[in-house]
Protein backbone atom coordinates (compact mmCIF):
# COMPACT_ATOMS: atom_id res chain seq x y z
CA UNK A 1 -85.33 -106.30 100.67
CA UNK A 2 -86.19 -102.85 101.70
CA UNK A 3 -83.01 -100.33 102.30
CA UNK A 4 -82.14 -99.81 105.18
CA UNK A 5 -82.53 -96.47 106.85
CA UNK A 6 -79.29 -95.11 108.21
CA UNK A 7 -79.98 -93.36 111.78
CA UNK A 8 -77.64 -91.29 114.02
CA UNK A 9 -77.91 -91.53 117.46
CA UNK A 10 -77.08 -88.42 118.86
CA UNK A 11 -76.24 -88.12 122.96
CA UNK A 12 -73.95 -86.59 125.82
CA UNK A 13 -73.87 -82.78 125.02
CA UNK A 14 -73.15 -79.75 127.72
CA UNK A 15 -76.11 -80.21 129.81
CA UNK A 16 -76.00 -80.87 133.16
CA UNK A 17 -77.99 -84.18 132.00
CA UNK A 18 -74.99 -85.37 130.24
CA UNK A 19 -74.73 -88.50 131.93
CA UNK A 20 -78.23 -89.29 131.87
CA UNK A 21 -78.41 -89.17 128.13
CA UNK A 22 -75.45 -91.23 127.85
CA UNK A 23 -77.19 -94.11 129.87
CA UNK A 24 -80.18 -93.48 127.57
CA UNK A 25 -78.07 -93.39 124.31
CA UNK A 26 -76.65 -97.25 125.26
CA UNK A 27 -80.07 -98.27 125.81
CA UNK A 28 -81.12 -97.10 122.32
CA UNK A 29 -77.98 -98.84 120.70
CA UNK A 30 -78.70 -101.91 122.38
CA UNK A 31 -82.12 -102.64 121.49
CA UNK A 32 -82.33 -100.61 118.78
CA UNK A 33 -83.83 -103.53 115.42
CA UNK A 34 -80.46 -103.51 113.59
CA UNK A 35 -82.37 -105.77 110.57
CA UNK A 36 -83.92 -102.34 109.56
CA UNK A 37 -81.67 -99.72 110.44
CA UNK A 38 -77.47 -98.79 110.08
CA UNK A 39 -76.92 -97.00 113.00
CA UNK A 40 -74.32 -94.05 113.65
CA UNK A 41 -73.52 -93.21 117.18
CA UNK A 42 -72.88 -89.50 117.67
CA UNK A 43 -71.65 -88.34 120.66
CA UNK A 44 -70.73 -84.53 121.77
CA UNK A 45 -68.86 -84.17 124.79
CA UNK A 46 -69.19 -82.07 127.79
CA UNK A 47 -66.95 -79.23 126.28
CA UNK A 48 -69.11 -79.43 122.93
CA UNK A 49 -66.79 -81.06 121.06
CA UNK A 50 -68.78 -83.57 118.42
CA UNK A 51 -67.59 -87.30 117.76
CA UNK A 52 -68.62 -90.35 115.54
CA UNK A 53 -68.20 -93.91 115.63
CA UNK A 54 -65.16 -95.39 117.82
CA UNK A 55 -65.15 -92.11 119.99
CA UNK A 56 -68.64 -91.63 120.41
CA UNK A 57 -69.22 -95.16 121.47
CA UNK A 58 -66.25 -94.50 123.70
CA UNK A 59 -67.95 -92.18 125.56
CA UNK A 60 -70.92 -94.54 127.01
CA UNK A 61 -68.19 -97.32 128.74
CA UNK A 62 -64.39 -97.93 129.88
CA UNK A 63 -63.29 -95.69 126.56
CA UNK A 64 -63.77 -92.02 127.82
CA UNK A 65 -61.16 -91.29 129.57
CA UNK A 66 -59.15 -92.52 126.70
CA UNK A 67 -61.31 -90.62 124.34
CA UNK A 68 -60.46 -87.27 126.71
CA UNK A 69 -56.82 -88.01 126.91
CA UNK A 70 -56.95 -87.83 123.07
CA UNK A 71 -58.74 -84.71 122.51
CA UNK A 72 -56.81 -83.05 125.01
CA UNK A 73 -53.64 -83.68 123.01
CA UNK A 74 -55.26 -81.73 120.08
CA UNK A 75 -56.04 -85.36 118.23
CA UNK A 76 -58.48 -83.66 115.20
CA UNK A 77 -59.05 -86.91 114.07
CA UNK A 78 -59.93 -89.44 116.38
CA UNK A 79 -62.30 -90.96 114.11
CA UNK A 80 -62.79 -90.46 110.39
CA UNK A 81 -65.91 -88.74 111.35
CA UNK A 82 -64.74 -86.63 114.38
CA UNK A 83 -63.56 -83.38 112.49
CA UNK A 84 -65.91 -83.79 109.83
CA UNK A 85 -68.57 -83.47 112.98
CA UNK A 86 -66.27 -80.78 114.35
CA UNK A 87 -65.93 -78.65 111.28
CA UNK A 88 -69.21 -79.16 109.66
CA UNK A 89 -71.83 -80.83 111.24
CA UNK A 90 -74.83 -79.71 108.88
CA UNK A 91 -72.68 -81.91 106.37
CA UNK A 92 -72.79 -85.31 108.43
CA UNK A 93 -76.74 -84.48 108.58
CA UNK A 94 -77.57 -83.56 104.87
CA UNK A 95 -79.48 -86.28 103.03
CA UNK A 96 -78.48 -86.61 99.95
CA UNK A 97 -78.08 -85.41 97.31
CA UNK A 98 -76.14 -83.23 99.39
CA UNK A 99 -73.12 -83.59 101.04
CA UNK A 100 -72.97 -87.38 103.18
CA UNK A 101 -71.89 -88.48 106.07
CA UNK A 102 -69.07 -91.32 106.66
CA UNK A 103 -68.24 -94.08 105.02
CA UNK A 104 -69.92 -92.47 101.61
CA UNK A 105 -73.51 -92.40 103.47
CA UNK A 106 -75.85 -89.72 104.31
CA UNK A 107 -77.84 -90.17 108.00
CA UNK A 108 -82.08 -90.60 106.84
CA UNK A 109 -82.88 -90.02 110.52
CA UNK A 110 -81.76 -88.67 113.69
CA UNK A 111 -82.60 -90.10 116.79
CA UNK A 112 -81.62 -87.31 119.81
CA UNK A 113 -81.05 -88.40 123.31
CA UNK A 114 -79.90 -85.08 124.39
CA UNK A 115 -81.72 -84.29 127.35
CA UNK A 116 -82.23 -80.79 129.03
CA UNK A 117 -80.03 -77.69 127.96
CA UNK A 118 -79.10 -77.63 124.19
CA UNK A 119 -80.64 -80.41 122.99
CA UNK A 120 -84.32 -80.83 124.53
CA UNK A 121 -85.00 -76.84 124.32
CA UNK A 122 -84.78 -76.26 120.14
CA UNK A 123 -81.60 -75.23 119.61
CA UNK A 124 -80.48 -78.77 118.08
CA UNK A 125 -84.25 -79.03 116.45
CA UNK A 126 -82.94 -75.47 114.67
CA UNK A 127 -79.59 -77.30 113.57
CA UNK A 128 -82.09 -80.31 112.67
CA UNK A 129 -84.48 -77.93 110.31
CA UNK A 130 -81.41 -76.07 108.67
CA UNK A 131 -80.00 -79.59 107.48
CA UNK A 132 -83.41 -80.72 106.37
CA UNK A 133 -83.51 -84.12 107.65
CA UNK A 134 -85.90 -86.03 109.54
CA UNK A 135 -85.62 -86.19 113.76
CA UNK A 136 -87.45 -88.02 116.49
CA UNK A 137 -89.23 -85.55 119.23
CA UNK A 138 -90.84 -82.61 118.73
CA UNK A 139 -89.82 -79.54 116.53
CA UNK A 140 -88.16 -76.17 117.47
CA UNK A 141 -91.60 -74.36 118.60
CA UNK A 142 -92.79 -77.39 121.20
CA UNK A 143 -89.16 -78.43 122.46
CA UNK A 144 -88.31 -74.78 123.32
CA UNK A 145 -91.86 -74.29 124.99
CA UNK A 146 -91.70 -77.50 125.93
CA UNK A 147 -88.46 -76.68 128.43
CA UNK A 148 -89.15 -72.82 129.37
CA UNK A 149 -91.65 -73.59 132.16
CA UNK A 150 -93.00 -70.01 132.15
CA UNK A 151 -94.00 -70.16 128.81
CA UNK A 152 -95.31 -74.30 128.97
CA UNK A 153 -97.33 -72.63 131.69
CA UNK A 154 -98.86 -70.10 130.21
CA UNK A 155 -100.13 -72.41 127.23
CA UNK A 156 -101.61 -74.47 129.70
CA UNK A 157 -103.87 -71.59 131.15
CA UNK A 158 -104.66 -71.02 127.51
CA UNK A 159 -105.94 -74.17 126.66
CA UNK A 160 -107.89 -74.25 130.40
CA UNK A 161 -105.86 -77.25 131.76
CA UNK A 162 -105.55 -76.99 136.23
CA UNK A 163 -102.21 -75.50 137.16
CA UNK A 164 -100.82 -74.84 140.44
CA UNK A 165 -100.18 -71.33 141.63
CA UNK A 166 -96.63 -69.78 140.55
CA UNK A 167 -94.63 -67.11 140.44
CA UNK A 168 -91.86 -66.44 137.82
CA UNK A 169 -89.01 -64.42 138.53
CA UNK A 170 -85.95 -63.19 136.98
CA UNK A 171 -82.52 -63.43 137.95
CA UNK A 172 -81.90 -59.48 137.81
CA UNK A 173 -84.61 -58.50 139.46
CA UNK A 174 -83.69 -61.47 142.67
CA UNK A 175 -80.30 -60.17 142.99
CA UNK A 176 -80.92 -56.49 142.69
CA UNK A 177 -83.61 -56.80 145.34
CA UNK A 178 -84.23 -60.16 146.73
CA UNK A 179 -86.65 -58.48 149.83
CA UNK A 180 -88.65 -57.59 147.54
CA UNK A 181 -88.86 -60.73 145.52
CA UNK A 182 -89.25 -62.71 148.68
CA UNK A 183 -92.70 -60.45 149.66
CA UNK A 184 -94.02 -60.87 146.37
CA UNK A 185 -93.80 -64.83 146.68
CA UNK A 186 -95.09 -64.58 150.17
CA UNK A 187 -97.76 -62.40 149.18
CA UNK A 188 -98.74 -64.38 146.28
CA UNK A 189 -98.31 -68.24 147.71
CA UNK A 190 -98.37 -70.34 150.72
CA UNK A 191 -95.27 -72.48 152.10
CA UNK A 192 -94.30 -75.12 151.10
CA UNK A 193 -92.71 -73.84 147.85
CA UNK A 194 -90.78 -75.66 144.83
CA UNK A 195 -88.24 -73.17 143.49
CA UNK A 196 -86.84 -73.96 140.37
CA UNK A 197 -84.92 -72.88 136.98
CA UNK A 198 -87.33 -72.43 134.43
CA UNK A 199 -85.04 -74.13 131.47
CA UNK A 200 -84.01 -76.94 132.45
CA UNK A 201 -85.07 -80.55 133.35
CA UNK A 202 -84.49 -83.99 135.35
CA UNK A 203 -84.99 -81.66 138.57
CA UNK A 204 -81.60 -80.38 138.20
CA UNK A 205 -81.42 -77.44 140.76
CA UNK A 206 -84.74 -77.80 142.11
CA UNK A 207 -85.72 -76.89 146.01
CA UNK A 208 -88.13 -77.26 148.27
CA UNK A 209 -88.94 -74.43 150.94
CA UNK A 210 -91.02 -74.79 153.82
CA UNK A 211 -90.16 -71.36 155.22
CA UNK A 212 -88.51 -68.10 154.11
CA UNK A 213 -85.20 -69.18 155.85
CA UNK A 214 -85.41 -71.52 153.00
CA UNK A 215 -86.27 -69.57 150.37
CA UNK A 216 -83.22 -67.22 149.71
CA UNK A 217 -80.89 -70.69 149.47
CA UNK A 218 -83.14 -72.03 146.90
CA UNK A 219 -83.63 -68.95 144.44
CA UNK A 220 -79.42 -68.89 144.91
CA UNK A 221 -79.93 -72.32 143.78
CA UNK A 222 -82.29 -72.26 141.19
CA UNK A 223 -80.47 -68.68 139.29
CA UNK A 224 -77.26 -70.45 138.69
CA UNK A 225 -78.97 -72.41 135.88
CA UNK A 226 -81.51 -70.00 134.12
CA UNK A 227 -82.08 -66.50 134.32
CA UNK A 228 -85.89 -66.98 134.86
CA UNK A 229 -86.76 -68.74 137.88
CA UNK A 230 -90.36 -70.29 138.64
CA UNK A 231 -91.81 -70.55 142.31
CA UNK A 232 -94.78 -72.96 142.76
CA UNK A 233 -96.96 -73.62 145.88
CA UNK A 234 -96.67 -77.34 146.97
CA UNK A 235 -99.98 -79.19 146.76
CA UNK A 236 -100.84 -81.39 149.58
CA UNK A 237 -100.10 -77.90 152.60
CA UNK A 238 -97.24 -78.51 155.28
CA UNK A 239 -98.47 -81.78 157.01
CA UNK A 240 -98.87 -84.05 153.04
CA UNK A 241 -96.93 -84.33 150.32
CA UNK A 242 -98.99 -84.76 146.42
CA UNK A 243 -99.02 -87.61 144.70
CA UNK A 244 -97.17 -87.75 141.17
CA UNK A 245 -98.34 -89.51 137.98
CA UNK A 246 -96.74 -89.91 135.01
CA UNK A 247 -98.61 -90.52 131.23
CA UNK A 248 -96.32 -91.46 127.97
CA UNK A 249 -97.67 -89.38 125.26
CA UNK A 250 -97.35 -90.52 121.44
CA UNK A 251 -97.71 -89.49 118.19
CA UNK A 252 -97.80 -86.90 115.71
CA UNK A 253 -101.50 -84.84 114.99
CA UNK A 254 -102.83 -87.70 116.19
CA UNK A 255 -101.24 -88.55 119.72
CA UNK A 256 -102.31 -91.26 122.24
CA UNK A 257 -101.84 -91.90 125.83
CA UNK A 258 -100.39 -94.73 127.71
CA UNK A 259 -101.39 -96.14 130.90
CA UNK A 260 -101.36 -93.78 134.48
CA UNK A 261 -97.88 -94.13 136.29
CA UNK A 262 -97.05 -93.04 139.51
CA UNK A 263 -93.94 -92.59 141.32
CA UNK A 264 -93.40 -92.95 144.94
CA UNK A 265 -89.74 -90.82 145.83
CA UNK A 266 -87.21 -92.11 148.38
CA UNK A 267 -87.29 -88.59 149.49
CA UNK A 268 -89.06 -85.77 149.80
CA UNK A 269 -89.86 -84.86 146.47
CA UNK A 270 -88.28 -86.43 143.19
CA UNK A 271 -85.20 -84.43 142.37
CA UNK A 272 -82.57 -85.97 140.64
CA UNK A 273 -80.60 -87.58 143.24
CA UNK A 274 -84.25 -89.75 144.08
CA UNK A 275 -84.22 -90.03 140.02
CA UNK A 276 -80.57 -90.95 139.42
CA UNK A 277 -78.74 -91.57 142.39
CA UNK A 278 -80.62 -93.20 144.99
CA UNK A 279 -82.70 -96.42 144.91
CA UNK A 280 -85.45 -95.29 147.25
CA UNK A 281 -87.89 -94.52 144.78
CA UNK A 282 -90.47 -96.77 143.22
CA UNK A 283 -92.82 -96.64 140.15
CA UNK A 284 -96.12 -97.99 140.58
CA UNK A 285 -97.81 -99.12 137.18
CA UNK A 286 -100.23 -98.61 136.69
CA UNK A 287 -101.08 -96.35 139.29
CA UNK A 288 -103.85 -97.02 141.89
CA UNK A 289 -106.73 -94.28 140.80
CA UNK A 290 -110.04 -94.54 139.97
CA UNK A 291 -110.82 -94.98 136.17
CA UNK A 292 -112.34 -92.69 135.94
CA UNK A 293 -109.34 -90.35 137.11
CA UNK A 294 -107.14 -91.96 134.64
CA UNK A 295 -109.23 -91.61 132.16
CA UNK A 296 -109.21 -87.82 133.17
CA UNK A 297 -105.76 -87.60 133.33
CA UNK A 298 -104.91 -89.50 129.96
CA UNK A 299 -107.02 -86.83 128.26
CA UNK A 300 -104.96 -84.24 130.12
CA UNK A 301 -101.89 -85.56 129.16
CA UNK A 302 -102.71 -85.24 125.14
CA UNK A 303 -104.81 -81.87 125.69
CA UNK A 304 -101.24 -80.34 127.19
CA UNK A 305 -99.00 -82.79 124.13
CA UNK A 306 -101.28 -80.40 121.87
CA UNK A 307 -101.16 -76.86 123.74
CA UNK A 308 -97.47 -77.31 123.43
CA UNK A 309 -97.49 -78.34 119.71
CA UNK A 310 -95.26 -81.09 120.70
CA UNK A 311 -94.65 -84.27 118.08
CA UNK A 312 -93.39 -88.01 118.88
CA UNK A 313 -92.81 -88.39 122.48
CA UNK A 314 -93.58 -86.76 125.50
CA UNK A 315 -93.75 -87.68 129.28
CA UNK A 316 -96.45 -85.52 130.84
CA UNK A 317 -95.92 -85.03 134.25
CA UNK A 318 -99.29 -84.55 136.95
CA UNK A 319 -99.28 -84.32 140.69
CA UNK A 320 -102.34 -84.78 142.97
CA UNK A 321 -103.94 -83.45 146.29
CA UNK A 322 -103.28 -86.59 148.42
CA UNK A 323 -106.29 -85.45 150.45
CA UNK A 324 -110.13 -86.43 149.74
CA UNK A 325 -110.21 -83.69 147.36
CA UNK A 326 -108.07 -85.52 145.33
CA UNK A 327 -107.70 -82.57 142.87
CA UNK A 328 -105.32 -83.55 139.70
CA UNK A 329 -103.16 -80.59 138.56
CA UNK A 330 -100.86 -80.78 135.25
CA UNK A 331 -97.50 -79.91 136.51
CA UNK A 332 -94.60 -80.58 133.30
CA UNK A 333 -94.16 -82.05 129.64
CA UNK A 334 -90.61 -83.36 129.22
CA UNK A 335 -89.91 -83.40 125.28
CA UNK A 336 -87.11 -85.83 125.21
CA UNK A 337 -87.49 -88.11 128.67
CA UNK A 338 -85.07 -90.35 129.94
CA UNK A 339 -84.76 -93.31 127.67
CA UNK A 340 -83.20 -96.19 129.51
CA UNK A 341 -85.09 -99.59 129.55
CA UNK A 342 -86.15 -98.81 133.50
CA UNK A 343 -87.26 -94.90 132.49
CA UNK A 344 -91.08 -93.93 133.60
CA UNK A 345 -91.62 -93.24 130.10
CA UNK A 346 -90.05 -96.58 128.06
CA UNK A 347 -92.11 -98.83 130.59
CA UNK A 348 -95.70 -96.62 130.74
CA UNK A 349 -95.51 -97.98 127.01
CA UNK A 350 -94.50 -100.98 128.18
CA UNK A 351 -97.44 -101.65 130.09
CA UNK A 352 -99.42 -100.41 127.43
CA UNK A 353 -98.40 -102.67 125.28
CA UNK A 354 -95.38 -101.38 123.24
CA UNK A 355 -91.72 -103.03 123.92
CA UNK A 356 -88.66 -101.09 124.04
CA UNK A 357 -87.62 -101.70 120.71
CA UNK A 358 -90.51 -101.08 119.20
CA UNK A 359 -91.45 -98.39 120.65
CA UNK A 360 -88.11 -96.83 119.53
CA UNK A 361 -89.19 -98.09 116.08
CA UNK A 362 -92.41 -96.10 116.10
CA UNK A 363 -90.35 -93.08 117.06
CA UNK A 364 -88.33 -93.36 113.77
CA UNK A 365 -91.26 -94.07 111.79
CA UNK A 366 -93.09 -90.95 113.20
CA UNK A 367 -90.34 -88.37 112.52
CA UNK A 368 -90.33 -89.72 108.75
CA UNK A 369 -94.23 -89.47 108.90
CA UNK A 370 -93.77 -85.27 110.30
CA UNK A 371 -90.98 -84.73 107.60
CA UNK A 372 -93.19 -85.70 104.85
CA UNK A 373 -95.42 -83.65 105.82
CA UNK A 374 -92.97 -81.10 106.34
CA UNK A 375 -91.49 -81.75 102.69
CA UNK A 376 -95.46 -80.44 101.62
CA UNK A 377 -94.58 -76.91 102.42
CA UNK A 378 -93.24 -74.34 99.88
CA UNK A 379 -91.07 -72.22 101.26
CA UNK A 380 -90.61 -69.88 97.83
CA UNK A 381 -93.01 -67.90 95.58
CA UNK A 382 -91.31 -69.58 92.89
């Protein structure tokens, strides 16, 4: 019988997505095939702090506010694993035959569900690289251009792919002189505008202005989160809202497309209350286009996986002209989506044919697939 490959899930972390990843992370550990792999539950709390087996579990049910109690009465040892993760976490990560990880056993694979700031933007993927050991979702290049919209945008234009009209703007230059800023966007776009923080994701801090009354509010908004805000027309005008489609994108140098998803929000636009919150909003899958638009889009979707140099898993994000121009414009990747059983991206793949558990499988098998390749390199003269 083959061994068994020993896999961390990592989750929670100082986002503002922190509870999103942990309903993610339980999904994983539920349906996760336990005949092929030991798995580690890793969890890092809101304050940073990192934790391993009891406590990390802890932190997805009934446990955390015991978990909290104990770290706020300067417990360094909750677990067996918790200070070891505190002190040294390249050491928990290290296959062997370096330094391993608890219980006497190094981690082969790590699974992140760390979604938005500090975990779907590189800086883990650096942590990742340093320990040398194999990771699901893409590496430090894709996942940080993969969050910074400004720069996901501007790889788009390079590879030709239909963006809507934007401004970017930073923080400095809005609060040393917002007038300004505000006839620059008016100059440059139309009303309605999106406003929004250019690092971060699940449409955390995101507004919608139909007028410049609006406007101010919503860069006030956005700059708490990122110092480089990103301004977008609306497609659809004033009197129409677009549509939005959704593809699962996966693979490595070889990526496919699922089925064409759309999602129809409870409110205006889907932020993360319609997301999260509310129960207003439903998916529609496949989505009612022509095939020949899906077709289109699906091609689009792997065309901006590639521009991105993303790897594994990606939700590619498109929004349409709900008029009879029906014009398709790529709006967003998302690097590490939302991972419950009911996410857009688990059930695109779904419907195209890949369960849950195995499509968390596949995910596994492709980050061993990219570290081989990885382990190709030579990274020395000598």
């Amino acid at each position: 019988m083959a061994k068994k490959l020993r896999v961390g899930v990592l989750f929670g972390g100082r986002s503002g997505e922190h509870e999103v990843s942990l309903l993610s992370a339980a999904s994983i550990l539920k349906a996760i095939d336990r005949r092929r792999f030991d798995v580690v539950p890793i969890g890092i709390t809101k304050e940073g702090r990192w934790l391993a087996a009891a406590d990390a579990t802890g932190l997805l049910g009934a446990d955390r506010s015991a978990v909290a109690r104990r770290l706020r009465a300067g417990d360094p040892e909750a677990t067996p694993g918790a200070k070891l993760l505190h002190e040294g976490i390249p050491t928990l990560l290290a296959p062997e035959p370096g330094p391993q990880g608890p219980e006497g056993k190094a981690i082969d694979v790590v699974f992140p569900v760390l979604h938005g700031t500090f975990g779907e933007d590189g800086t883990i993927q650096g942590l990742f690289e340093l320990a040398g050991i194999a990771y699901v979702g893409s590496g430090v290049l894709g996942s940080s251009a993969g969050m910074d919209k400004d720069v996901m945008k501007r790889l788009f234009a390079q590879a030709e792919l239909p963006i809507v009209k934007h401004v970017t703007v930073l923080r400095t230059k809005w609060e040393a002189s917002p007038r300004k800023v505000v006839a620059q966007i008016e100059k440059s776009l139309k009303y309605p505008l999106f406003v929004k923080p250019a690092n971060l994701g699940s449409s955390v801090g995101i507004s919608k202005a139909h007028d410049r009354k609006e406007l101010g509010p919503a860069l006030e908004e956005a700059a708490k989160y990122d110092r480089k805000l990103i301004v977008e027309q609306g497609v659809g005008g004033k009197k129409s809202r677009a549509r939005e489609l959704e593809v699962g994108v996966l693979g490595n140098d070889d990526p496919r497309a699922s089925v064409v998803g759309e999602i129809i929000p409870g409110k205006e636009f889907y932020d993360y209350e319609a997301k999260y919150l509310s129960e207003g909003s439903v998916p529609v899958i496949p989505a009612k286009i022509t095939r020949e638009e899906a077709k289109r889009i699906r091609e689009m979707a792997v065309a901006a996986f590639r521009s991105c140099d993303l790897s594994g898993l990606a939700r590619v994000d498109f929004l349409m002209e709900p008029d009879g121009k029906r014009r398709i414009y790529l709006n967003e990747v998302n690097t590490l989506p939302g991972f419950t059983q009911i996410s857009m991206y688990p059930k695109l793949w779904e419907a195209t044919g890949v369960p849950y558990a195995e499509l968390i499988t596949r995910l596994i098998e492709l980050s061993l697939e990219r570290q081989e390749d990885k382990n190709r390199n030579t990274y020395s003269r000598e």
